[in-house]
Protein backbone atom coordinates (compact mmCIF):
# COMPACT_ATOMS: atom_id res chain seq x y z
CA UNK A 1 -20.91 -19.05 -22.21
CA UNK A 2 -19.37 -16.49 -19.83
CA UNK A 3 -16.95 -18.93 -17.39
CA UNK A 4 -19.21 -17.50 -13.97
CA UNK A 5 -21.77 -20.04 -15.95
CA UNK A 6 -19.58 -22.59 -16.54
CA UNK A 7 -17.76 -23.00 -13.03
CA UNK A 8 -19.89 -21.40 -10.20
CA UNK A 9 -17.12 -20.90 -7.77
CA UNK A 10 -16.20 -18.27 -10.52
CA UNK A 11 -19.12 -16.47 -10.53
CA UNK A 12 -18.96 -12.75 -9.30
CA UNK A 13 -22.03 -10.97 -7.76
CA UNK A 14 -22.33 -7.47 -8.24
CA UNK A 15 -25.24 -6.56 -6.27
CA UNK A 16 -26.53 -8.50 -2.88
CA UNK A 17 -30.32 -9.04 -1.67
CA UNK A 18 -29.48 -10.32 1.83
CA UNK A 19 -32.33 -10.37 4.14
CA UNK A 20 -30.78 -8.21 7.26
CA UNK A 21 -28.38 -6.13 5.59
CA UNK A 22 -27.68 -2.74 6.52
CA UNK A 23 -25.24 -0.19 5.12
CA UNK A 24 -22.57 2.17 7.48
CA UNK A 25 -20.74 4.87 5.95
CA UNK A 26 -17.38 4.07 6.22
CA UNK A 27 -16.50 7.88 6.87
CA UNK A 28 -18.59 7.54 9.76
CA UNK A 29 -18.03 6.42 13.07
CA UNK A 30 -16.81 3.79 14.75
CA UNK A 31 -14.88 3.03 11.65
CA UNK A 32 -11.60 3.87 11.23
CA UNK A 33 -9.15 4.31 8.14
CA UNK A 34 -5.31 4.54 8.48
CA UNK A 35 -3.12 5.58 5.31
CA UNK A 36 -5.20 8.18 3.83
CA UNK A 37 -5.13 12.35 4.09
CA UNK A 38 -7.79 13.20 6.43
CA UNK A 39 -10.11 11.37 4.82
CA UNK A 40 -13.12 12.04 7.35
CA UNK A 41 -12.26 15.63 7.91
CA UNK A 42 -12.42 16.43 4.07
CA UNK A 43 -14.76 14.05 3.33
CA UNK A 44 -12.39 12.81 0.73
CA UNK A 45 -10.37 9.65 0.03
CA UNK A 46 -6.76 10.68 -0.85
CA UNK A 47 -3.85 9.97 0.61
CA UNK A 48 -2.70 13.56 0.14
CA UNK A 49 -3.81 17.20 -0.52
CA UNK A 50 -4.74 17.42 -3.82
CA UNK A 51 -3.47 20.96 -4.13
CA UNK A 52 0.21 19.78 -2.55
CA UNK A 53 -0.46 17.15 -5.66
CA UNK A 54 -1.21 19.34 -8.19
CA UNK A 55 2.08 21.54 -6.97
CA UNK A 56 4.33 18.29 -7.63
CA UNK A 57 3.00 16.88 -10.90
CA UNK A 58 -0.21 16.64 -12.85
CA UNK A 59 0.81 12.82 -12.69
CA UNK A 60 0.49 12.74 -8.69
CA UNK A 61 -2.36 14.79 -8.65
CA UNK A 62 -4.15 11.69 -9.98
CA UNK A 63 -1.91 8.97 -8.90
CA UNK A 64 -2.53 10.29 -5.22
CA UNK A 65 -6.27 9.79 -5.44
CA UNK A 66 -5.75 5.83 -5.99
CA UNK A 67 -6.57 3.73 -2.45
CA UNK A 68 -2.80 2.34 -2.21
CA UNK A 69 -2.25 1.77 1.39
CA UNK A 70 -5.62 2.62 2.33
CA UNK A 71 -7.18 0.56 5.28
CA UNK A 72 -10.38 0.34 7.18
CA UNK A 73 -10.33 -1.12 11.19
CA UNK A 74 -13.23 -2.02 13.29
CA UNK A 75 -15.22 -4.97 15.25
CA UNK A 76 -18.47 -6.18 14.49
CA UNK A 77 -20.48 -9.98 15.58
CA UNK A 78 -22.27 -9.80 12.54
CA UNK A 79 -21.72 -12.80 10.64
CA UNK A 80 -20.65 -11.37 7.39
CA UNK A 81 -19.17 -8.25 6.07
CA UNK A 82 -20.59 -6.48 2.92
CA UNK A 83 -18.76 -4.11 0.55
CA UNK A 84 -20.25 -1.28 -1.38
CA UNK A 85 -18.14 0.86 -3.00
CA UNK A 86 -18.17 3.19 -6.19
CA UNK A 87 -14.60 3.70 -7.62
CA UNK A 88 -13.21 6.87 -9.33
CA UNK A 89 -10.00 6.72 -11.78
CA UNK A 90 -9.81 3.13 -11.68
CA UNK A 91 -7.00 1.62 -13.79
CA UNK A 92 -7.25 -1.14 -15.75
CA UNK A 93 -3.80 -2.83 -16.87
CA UNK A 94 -3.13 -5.87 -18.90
CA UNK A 95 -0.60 -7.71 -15.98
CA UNK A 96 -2.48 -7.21 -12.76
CA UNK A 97 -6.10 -8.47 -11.90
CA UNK A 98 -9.42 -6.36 -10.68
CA UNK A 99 -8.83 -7.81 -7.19
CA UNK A 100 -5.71 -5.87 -7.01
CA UNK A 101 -6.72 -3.24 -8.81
CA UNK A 102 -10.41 -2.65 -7.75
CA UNK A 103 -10.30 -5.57 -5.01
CA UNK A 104 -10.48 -5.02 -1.74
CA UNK A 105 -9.10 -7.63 1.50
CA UNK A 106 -10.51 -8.85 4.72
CA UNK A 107 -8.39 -9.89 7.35
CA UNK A 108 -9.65 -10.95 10.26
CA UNK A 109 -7.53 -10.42 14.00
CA UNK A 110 -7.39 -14.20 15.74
CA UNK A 111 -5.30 -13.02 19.21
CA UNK A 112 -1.97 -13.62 17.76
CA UNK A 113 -2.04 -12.79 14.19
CA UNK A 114 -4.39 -10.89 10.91
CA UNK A 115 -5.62 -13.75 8.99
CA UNK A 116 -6.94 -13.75 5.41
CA UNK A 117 -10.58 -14.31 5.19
CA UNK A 118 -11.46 -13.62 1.37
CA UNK A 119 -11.49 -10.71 -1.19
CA UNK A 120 -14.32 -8.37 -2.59
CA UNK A 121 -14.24 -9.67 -5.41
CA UNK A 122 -15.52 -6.96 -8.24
CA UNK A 123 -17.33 -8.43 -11.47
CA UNK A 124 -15.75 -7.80 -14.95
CA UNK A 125 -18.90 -6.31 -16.04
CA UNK A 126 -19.27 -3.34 -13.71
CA UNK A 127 -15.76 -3.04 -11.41
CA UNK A 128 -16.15 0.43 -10.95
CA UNK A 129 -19.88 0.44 -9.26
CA UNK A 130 -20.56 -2.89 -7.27
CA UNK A 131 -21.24 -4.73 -4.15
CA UNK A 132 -19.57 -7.81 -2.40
CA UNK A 133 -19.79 -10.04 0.82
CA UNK A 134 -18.06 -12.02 2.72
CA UNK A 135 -19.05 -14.81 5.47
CA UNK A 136 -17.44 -14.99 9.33
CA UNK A 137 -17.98 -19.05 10.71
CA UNK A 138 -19.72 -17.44 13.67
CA UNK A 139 -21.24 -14.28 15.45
CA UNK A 140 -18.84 -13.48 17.92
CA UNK A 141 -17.13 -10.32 17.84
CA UNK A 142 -14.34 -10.05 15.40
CA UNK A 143 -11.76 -7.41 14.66
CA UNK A 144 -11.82 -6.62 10.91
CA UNK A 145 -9.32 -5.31 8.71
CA UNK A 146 -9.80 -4.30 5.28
CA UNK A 147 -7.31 -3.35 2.59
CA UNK A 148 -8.58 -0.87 -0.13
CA UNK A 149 -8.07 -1.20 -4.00
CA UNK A 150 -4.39 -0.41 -4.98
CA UNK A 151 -5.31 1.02 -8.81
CA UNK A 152 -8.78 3.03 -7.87
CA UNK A 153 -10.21 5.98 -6.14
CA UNK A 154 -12.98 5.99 -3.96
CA UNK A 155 -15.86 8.14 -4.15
CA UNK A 156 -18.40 6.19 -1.49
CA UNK A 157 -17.56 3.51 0.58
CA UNK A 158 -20.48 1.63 2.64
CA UNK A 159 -19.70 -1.27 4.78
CA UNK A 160 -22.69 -3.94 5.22
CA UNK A 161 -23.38 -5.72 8.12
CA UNK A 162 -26.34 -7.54 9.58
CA UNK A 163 -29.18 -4.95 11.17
CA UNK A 164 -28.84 -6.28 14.55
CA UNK A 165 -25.01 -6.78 14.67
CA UNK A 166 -22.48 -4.74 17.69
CA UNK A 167 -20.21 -2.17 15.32
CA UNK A 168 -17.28 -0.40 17.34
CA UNK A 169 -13.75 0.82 16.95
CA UNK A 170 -11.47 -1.49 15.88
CA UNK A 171 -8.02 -2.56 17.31
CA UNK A 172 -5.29 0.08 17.38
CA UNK A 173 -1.91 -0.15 15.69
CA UNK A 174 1.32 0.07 17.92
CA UNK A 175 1.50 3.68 19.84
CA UNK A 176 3.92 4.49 17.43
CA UNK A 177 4.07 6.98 14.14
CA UNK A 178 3.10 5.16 11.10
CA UNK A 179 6.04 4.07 8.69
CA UNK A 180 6.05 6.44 5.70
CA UNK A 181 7.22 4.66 1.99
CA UNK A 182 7.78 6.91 -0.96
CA UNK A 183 8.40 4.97 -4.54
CA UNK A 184 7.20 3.89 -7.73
CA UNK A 185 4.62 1.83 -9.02
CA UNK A 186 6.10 -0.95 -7.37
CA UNK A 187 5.45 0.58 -3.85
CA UNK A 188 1.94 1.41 -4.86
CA UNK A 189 1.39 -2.29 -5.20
CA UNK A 190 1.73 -2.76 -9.03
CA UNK A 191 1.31 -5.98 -10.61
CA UNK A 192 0.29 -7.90 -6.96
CA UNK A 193 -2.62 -9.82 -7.26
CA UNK A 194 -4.48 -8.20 -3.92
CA UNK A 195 -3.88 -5.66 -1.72
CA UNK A 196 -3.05 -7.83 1.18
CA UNK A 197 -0.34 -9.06 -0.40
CA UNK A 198 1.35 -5.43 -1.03
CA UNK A 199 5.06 -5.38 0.59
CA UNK A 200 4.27 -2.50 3.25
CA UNK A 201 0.72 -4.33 4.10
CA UNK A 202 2.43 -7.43 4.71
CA UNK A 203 5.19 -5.73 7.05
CA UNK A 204 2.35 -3.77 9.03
CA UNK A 205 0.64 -6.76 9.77
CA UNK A 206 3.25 -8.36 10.82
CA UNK A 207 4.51 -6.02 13.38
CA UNK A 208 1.05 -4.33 13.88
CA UNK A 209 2.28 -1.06 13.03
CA UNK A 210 0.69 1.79 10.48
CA UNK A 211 1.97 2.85 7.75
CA UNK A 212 1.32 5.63 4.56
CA UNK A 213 2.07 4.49 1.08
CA UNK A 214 2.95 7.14 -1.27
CA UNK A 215 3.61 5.06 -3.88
CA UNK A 216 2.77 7.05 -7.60
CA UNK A 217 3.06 5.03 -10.48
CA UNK A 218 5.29 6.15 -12.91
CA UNK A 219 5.66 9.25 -11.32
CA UNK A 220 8.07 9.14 -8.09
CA UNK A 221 10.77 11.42 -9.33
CA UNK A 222 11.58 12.73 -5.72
CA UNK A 223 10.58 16.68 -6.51
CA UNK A 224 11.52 19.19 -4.31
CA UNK A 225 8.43 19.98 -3.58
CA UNK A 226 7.54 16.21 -3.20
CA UNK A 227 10.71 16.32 -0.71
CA UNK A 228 9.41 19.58 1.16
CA UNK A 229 5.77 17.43 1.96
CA UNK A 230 7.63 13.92 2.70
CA UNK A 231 9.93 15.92 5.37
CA UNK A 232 6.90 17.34 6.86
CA UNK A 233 5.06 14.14 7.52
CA UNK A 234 5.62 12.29 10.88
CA UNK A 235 7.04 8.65 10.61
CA UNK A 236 8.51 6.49 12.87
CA UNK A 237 10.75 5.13 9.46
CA UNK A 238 11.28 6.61 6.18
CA UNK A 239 11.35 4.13 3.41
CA UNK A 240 12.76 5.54 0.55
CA UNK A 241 12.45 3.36 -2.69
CA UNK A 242 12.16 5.67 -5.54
CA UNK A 243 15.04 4.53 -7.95
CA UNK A 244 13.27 3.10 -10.46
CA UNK A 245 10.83 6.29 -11.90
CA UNK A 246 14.17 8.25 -12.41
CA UNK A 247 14.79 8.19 -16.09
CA UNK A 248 18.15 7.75 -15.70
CA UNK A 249 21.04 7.81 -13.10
CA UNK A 250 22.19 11.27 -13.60
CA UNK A 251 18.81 12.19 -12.75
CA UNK A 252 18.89 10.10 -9.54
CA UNK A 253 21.92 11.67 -9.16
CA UNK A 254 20.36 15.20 -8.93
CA UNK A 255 17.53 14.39 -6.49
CA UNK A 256 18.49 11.48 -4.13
CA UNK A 257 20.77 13.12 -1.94
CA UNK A 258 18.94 16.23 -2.35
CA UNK A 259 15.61 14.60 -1.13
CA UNK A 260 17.61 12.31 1.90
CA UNK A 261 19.31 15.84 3.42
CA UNK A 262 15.89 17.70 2.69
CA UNK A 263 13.99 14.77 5.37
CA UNK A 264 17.03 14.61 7.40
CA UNK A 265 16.87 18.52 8.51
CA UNK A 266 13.26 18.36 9.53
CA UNK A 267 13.72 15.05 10.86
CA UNK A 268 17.08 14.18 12.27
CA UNK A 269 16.61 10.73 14.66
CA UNK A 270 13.86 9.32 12.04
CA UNK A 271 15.36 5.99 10.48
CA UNK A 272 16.22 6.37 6.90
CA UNK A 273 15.61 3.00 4.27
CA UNK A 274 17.01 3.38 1.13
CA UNK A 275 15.87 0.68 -1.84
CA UNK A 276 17.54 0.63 -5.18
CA UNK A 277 15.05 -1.00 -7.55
CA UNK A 278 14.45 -5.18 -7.21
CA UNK A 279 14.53 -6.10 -10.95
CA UNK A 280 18.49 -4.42 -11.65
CA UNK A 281 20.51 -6.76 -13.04
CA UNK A 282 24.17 -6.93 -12.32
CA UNK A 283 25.76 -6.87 -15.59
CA UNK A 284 23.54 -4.16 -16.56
CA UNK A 285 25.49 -0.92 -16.86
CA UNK A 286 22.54 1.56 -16.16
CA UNK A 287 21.45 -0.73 -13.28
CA UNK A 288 24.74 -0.68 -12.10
CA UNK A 289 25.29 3.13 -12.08
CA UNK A 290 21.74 3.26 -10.62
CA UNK A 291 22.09 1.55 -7.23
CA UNK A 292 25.29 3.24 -6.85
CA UNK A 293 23.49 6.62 -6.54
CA UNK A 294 21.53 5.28 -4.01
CA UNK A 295 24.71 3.53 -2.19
CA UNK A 296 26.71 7.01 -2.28
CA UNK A 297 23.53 8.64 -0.64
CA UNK A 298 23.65 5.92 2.09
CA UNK A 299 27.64 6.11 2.30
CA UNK A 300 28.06 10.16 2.39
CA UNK A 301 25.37 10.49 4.93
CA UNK A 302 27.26 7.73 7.33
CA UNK A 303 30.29 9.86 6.69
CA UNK A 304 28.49 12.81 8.01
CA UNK A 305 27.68 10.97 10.97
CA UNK A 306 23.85 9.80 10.25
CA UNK A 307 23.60 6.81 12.54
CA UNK A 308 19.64 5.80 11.58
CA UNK A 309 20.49 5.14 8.04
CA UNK A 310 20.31 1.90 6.20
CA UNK A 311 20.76 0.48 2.69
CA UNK A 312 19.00 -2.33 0.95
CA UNK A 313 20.15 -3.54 -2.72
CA UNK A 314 17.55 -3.90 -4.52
CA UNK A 315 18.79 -7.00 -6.40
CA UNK A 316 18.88 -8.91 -2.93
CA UNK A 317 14.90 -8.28 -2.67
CA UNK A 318 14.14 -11.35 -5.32
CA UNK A 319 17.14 -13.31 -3.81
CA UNK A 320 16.73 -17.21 -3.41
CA UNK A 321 15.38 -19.79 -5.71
CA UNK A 322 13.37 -18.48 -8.74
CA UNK A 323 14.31 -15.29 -8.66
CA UNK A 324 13.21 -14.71 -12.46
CA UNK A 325 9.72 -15.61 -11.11
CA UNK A 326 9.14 -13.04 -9.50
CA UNK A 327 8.14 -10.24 -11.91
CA UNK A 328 4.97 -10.61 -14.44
CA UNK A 329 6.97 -8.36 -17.23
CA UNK A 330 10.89 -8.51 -15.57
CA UNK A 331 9.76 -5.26 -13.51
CA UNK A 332 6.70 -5.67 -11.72
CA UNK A 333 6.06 -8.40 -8.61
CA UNK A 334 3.96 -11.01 -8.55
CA UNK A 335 2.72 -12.32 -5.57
CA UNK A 336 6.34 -14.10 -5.12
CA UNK A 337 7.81 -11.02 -5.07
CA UNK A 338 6.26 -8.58 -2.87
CA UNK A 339 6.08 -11.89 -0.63
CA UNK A 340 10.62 -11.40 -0.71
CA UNK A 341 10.28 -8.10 -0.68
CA UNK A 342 8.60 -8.16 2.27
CA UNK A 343 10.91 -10.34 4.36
CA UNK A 344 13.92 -8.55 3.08
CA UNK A 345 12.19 -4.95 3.37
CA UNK A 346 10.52 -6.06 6.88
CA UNK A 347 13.47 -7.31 8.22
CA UNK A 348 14.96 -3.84 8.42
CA UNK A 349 11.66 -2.17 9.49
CA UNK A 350 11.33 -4.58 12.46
CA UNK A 351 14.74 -3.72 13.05
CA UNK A 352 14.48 0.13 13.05
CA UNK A 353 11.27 -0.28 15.04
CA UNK A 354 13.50 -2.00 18.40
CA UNK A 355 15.11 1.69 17.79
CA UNK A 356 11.63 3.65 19.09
């Protein structure tokens, strides 16, 4: 017996018959979606130009097309939101689930904060083709956030709400440029269990401020070209957390100050973050030599004067109790991590944000 059989609060529907239900292109308005490329001008969702991609690495030309970062804002009184989405490139991995993968979040605004109200939950059977809802308590209007899948591409997106339900424009983010992170897998979101839970979601609901996540898993290896298209991007802060995709320090060597002096010419007063990786380990050698890169980037360019520069260690991001709990393979976060990560990481944003 499949489990959905065996516990019903398991069970995963795939496709809904509800009486009512009617189906907006999310392209369309009055929806709008933050941390993408131009998504309803090209009638694409990426979260940059495929043909910048393809100039940087065969590896970001695909990795760019996953939904990492991706978020939808309106308000509706219909008393549930529906989901229908078919996914493109979708990634299945061994230590992270389909809700983080191929899941998608709904947060609803309450007047003070963005509160969880449930996932789209996609079945086992079908992930990549499916639809989900979710119920409100009432029909009043209700400003609605949703986070898109971390691991998957999008090729249509509907969003399902009653026939006779208000739709408009959502709430606005701060009147400020969005905050712009470049990284590894571990910025795209990889191994949380949701997309709400990714580090730069967390911090942009919690100061209400956009962001872009160019996270590219397994394939942040700060390329000049890469560097030319993250200078030319406008950011109120520049998180910079791409240590652990270099295959060793020398490497790290060769790019990181290259890439930091690269974004600092085309954008001298925009606050610089950098992150050495969260899982290095102190009496590791390679670790060692690693975050020192990163450290000599942060100290030469205070030496030249560069007052909006800052400098995380990465091995402070799990501090506390249970630190080795944080990972589910000693590298990727769990839930517990991206949850430090995003105090530690957030603390600094807030920070750099009293600075606009």
């Amino acid at each position: 017996m499949k489990i959905g059989e065996i516990d019903r609060n398991l069970a995963v529907q795939s496709k809904l018959d509800i009486k009512g239900l009617k189906y907006h292109n999310a392209l369309e308005d009055p929806f709008d979606i933050y941390g993408l490329c131009q998504p309803k001008e090209t009638g694409q969702y990426r979260r940059m130009p495929r043909e910048v991609a393809e100039r940087v690495s065969k590896g970001v030309a695909e990795v760019s097309s996953y939904m990492s970062g991706g978020r939808i804002r309106f308000r509706t009184d219909s008393p549930y939101v529906a989901v229908k989405a078919k996914l493109t490139g979708q990634c299945f991995l061994p230590h992270m689930p389909l809700t983080g993968t191929h899941g998608m979040d709904l947060y609803v605004y309450d007047g003070v904060a963005d509160i969880f109200q449930g996932t789209f939950v996609p079945p086992m059977e079908s992930p990549e083709d499916y639809e989900a809802v979710l119920y409100g308590t009432d029909a009043k209007m209700r400003e609605i956030t949703i986070h898109l899948p971390l691991y998957s591409g999008i090729a249509e997106l509907y969003i399902g709400l009653d026939e006779n339900a208000r739709v408009e424009h959502g709430r606005k983010y701060r009147e400020v440029k969005p905050v712009l992170y470049y990284g590894s897998s571990i910025t795209q979101g990889g191994c949380v269990s949701r997309p709400g839970n990714h580090y730069p979601a967390v911090i942009a609901r919690e100061n209400n401020v956009d962001f872009v996540c160019l996270g590219f898993s397994g394939n942040a290896l700060g390329e000049p070209q890469m560097a030319e298209y993250l200078a030319g991007l406008e950011a109120s802060i520049f998180v910079c957390d791409y240590d652990h995709n270099a295959p060793d320090p020398e490497y790290l060597e060769n790019t990181h100050a290259a890439l930091y002096q690269k974004y600092r010419q085309a954008n001298p007063k925009t606050p610089v973050i950098f992150v050495s990786k969260p899982d290095g380990l102190l009496w590791n050698e390679m670790d060692i030599k690693r975050r020192d890169v990163v450290y000599q980037t942060y100290i030469e360019a205070v030496k030249s004067g560069d007052e909006r520069v800052y400098f995380i260690d990465g091995f402070q991001l799990f501090t506390g109790n249970r630190r080795y709990d944080c990972t589910v393979d000693g590298c990727h976060p769990n839930d517990l991590g991206f949850a430090r990560m995003a105090e530690v990481i957030g603390e600094m944003v807030q920070y750099c944000l009293t600075l606009m």
